[in-house]
PDB file of N, CA and C in Angstrom:
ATOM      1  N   UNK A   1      16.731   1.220-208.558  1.00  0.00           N
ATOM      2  CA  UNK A   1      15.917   2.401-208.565  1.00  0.00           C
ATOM      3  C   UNK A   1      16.652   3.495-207.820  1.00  0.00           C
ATOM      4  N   UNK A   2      16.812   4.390-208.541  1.00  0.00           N
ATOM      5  CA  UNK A   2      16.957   5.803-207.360  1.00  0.00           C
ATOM      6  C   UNK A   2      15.645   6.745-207.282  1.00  0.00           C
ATOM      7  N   UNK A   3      15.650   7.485-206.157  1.00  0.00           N
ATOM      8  CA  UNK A   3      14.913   9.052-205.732  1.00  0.00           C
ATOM      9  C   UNK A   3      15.981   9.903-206.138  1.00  0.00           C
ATOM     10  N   UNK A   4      14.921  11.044-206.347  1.00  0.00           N
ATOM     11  CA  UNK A   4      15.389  12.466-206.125  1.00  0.00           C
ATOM     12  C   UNK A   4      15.025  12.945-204.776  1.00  0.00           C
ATOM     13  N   UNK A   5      16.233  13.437-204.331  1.00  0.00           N
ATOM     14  CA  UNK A   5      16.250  14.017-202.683  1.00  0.00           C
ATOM     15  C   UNK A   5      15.550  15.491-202.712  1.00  0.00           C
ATOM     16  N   UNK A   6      15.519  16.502-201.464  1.00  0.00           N
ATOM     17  CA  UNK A   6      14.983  17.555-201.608  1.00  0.00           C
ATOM     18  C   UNK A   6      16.075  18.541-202.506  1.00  0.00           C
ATOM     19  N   UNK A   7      17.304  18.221-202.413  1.00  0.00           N
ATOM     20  CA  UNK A   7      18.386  19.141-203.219  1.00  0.00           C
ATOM     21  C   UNK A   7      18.031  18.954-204.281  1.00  0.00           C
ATOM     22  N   UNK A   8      17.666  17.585-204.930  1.00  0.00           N
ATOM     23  CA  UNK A   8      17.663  17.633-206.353  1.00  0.00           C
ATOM     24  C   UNK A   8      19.000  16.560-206.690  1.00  0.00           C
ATOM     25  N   UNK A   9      19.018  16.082-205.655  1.00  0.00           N
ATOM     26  CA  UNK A   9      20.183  14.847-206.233  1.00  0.00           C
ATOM     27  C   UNK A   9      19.741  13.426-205.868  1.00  0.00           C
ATOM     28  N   UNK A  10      20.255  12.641-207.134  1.00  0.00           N
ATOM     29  CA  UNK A  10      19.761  11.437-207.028  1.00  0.00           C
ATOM     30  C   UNK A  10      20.524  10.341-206.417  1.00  0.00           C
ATOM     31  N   UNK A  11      19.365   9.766-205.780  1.00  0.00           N
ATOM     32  CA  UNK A  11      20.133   9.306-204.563  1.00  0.00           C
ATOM     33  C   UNK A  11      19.948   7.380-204.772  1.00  0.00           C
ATOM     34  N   UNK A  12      20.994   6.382-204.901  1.00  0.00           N
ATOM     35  CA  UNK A  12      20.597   4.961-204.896  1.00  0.00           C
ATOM     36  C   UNK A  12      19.552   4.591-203.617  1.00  0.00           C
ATOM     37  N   UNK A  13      18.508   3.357-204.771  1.00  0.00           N
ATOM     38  CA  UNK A  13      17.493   3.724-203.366  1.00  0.00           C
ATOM     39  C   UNK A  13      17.280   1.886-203.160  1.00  0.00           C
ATOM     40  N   UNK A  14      16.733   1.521-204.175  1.00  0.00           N
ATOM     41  CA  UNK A  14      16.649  -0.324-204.318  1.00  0.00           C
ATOM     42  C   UNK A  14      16.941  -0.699-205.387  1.00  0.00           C
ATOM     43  N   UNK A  15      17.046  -2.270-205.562  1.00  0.00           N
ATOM     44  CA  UNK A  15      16.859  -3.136-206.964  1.00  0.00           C
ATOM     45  C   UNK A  15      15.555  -3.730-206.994  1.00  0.00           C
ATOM     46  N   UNK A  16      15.552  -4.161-208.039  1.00  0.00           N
ATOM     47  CA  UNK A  16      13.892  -5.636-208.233  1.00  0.00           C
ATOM     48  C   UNK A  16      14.713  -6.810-208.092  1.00  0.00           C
ATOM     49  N   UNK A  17      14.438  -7.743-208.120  1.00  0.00           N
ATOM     50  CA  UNK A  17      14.253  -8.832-208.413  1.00  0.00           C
ATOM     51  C   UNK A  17      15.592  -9.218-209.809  1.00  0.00           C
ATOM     52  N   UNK A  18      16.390 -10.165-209.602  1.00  0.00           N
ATOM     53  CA  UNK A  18      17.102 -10.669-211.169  1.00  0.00           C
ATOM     54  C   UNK A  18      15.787 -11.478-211.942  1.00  0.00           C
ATOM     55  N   UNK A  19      15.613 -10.888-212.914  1.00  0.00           N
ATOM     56  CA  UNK A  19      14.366 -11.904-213.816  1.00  0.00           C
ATOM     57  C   UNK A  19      15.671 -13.073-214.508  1.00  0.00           C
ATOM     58  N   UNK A  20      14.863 -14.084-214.911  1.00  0.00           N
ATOM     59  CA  UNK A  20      14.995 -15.126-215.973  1.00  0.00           C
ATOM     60  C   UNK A  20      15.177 -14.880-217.130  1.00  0.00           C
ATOM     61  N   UNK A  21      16.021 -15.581-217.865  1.00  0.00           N
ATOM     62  CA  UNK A  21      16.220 -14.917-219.660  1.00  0.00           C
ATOM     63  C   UNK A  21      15.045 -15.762-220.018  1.00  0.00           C
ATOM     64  N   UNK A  22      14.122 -15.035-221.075  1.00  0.00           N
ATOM     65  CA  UNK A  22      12.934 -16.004-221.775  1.00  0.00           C
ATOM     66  C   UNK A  22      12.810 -15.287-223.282  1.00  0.00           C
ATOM     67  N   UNK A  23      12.275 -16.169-224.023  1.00  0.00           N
ATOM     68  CA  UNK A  23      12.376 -16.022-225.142  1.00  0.00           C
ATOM     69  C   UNK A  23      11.065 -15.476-225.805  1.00  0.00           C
ATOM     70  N   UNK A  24      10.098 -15.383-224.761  1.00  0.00           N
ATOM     71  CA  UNK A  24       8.346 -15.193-224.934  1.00  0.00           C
ATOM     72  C   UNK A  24       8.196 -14.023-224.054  1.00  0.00           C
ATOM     73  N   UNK A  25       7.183 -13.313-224.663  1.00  0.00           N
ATOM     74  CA  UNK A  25       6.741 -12.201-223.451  1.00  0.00           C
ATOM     75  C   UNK A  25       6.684 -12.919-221.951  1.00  0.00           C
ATOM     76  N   UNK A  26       7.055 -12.028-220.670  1.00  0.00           N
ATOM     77  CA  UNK A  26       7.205 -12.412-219.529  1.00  0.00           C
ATOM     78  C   UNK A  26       6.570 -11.674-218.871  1.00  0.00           C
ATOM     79  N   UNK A  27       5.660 -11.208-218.126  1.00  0.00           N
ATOM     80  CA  UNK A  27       5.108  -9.845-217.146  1.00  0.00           C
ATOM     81  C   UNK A  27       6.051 -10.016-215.961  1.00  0.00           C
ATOM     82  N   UNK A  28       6.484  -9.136-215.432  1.00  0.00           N
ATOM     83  CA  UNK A  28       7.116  -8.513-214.576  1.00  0.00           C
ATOM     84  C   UNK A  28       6.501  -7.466-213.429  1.00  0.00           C
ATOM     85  N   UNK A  29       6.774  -7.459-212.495  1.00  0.00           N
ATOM     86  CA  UNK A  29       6.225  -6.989-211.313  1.00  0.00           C
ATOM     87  C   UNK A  29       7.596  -6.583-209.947  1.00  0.00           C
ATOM     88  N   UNK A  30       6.645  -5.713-209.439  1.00  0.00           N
ATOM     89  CA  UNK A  30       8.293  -4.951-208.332  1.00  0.00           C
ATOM     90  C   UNK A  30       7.338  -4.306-207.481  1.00  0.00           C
ATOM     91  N   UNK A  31       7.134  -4.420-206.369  1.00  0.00           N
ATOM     92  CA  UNK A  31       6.729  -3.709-205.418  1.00  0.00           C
ATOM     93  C   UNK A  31       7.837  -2.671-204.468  1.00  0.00           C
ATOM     94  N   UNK A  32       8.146  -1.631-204.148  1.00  0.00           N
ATOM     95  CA  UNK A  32       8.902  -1.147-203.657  1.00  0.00           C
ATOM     96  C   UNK A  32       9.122  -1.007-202.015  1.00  0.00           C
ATOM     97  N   UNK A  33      10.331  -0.812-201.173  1.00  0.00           N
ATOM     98  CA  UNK A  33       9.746  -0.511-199.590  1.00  0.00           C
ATOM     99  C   UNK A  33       9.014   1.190-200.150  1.00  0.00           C
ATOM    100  N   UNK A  34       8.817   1.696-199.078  1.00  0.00           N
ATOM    101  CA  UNK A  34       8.298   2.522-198.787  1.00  0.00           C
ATOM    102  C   UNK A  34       9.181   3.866-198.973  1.00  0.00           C
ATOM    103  N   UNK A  35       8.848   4.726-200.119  1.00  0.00           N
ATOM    104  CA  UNK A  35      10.002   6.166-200.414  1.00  0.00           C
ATOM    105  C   UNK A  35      10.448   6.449-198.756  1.00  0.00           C
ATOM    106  N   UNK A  36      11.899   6.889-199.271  1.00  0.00           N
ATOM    107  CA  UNK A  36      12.311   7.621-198.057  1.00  0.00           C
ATOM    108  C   UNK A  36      11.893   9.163-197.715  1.00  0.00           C
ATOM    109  N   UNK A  37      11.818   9.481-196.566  1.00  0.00           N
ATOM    110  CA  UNK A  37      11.314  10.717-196.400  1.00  0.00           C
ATOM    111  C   UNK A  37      12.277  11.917-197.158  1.00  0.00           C
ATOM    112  N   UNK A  38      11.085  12.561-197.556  1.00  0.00           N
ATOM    113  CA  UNK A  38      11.725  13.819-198.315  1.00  0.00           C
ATOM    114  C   UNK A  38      11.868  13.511-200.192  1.00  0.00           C
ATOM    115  N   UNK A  39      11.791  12.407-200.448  1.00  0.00           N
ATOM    116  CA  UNK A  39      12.159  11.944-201.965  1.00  0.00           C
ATOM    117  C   UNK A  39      10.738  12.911-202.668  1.00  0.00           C
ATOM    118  N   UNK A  40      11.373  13.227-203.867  1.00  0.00           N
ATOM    119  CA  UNK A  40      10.438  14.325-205.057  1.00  0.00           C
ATOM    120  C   UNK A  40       9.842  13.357-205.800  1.00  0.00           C
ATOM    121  N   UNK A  41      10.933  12.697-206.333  1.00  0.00           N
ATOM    122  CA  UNK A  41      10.602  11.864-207.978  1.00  0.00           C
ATOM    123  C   UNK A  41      11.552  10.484-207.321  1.00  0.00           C
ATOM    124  N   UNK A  42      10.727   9.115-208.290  1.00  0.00           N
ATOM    125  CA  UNK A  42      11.604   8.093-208.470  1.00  0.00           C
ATOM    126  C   UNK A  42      12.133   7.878-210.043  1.00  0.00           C
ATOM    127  N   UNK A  43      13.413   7.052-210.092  1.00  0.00           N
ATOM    128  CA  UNK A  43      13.712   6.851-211.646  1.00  0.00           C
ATOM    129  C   UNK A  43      13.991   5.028-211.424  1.00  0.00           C
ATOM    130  N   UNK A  44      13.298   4.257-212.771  1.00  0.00           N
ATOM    131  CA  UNK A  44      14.429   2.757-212.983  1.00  0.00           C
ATOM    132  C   UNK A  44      14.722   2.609-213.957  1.00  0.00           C
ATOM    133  N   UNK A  45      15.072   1.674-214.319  1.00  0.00           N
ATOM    134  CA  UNK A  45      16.159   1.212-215.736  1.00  0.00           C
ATOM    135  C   UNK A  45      16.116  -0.349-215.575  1.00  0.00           C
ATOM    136  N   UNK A  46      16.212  -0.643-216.453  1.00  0.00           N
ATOM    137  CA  UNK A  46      16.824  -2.394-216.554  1.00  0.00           C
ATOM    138  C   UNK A  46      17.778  -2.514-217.151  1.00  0.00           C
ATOM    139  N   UNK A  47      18.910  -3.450-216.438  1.00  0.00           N
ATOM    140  CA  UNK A  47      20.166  -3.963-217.216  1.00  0.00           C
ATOM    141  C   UNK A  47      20.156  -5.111-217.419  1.00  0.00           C
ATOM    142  N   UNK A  48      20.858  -5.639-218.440  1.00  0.00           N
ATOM    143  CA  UNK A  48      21.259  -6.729-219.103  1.00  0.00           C
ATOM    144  C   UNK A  48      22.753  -7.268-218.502  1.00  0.00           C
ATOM    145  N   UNK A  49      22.746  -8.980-218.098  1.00  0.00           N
ATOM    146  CA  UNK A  49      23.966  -9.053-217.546  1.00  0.00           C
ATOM    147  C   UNK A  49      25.119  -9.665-218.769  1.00  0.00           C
ATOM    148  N   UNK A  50      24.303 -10.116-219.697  1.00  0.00           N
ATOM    149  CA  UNK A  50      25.394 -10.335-220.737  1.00  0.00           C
ATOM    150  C   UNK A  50      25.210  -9.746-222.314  1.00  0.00           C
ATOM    151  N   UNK A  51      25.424 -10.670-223.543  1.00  0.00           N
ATOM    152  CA  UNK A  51      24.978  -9.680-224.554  1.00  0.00           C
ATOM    153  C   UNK A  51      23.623 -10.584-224.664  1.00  0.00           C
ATOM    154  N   UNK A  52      22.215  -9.717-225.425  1.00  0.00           N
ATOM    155  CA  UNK A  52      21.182 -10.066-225.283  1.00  0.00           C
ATOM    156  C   UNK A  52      20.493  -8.385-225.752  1.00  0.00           C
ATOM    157  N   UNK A  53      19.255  -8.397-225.853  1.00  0.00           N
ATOM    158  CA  UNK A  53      18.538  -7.418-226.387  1.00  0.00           C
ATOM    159  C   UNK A  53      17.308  -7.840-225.117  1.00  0.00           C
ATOM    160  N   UNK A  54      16.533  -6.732-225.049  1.00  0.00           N
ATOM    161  CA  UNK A  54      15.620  -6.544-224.149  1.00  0.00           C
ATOM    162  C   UNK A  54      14.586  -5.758-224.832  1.00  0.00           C
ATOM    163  N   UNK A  55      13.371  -5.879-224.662  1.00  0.00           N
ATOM    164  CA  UNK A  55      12.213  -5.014-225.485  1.00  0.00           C
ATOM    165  C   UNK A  55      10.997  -4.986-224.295  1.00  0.00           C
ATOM    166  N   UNK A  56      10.786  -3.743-224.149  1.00  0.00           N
ATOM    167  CA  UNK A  56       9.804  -3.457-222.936  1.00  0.00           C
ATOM    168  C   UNK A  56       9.068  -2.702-223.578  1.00  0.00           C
ATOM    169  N   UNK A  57       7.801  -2.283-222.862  1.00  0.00           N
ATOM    170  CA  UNK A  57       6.227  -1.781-223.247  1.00  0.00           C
ATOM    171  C   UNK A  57       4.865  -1.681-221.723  1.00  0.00           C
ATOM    172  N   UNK A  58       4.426  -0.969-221.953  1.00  0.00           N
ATOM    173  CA  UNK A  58       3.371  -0.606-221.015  1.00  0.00           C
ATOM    174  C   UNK A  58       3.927  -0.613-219.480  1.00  0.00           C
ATOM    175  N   UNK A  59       4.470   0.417-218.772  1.00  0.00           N
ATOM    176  CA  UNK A  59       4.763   0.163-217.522  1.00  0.00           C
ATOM    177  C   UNK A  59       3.850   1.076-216.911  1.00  0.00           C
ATOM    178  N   UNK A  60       3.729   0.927-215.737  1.00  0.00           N
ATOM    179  CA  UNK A  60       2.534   1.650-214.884  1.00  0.00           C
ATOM    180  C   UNK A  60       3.347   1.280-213.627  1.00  0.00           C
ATOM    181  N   UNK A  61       3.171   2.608-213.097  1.00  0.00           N
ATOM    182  CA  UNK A  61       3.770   2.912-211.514  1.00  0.00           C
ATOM    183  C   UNK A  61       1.675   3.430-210.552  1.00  0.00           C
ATOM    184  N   UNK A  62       2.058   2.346-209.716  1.00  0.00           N
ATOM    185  CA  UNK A  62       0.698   2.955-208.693  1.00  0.00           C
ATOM    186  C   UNK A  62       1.533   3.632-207.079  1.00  0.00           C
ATOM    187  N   UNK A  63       0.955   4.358-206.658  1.00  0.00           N
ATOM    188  CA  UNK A  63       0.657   4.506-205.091  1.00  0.00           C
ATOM    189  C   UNK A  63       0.318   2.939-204.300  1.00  0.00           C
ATOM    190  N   UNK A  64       0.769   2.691-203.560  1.00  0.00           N
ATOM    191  CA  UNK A  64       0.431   0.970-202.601  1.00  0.00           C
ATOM    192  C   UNK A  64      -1.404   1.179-202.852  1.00  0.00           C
ATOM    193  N   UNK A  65      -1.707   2.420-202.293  1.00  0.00           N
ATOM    194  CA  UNK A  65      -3.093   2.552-202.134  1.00  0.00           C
ATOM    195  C   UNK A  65      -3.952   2.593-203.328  1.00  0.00           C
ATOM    196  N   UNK A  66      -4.812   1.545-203.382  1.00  0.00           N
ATOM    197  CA  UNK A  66      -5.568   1.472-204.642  1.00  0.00           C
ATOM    198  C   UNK A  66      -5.102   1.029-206.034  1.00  0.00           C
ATOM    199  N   UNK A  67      -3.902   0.221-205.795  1.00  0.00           N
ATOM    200  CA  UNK A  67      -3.364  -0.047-206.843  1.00  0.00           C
ATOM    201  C   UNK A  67      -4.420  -1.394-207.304  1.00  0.00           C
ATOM    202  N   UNK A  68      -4.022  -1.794-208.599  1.00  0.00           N
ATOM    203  CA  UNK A  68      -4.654  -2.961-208.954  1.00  0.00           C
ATOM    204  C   UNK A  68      -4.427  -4.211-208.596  1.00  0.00           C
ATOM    205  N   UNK A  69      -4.869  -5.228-208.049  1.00  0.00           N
ATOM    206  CA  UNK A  69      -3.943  -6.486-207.889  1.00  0.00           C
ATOM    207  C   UNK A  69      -2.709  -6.915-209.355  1.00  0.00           C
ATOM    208  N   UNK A  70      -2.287  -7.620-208.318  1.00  0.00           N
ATOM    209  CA  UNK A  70      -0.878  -7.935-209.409  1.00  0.00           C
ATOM    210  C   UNK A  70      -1.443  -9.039-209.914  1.00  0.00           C
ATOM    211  N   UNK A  71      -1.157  -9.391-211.410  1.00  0.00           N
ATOM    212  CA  UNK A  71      -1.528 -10.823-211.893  1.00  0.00           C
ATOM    213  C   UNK A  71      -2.401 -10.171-213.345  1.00  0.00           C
TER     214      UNK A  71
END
């Protein structure tokens, strides 16, 4: 994951977790530390470590506060 700083530059911030290769839908989950002070915006991405295809759908980013339980 990176932030955007107050300049406007993006700055490396964390990773998730390496998931498991599976062949069936998998839900996935990432809790983050806590933005660093001053960050605008966050961005992520997922990579692939070998050849393989990846297909994603419905992501939702919460605030810690009031988020939904995970599960």
């Amino acid at each position: 994951m990176y932030y955007r700083d107050a300049s406007n530059n993006w700055v490396y911030w964390t990773s998730g977790p390496w998931l498991n290769t599976a062949t069936t839908y998998t839900q996935a989950s990432f809790t983050t530390p806590a933005l660093p002070a001053g960050a605008t915006a966050i961005s992520f991405g997922l990579s692939l470590f070998s050849n393989g295809s990846v297909t994603t759908d419905d992501y939702a980013m919460y605030d810690s506060v009031g988020a939904p339980p995970l599960g």
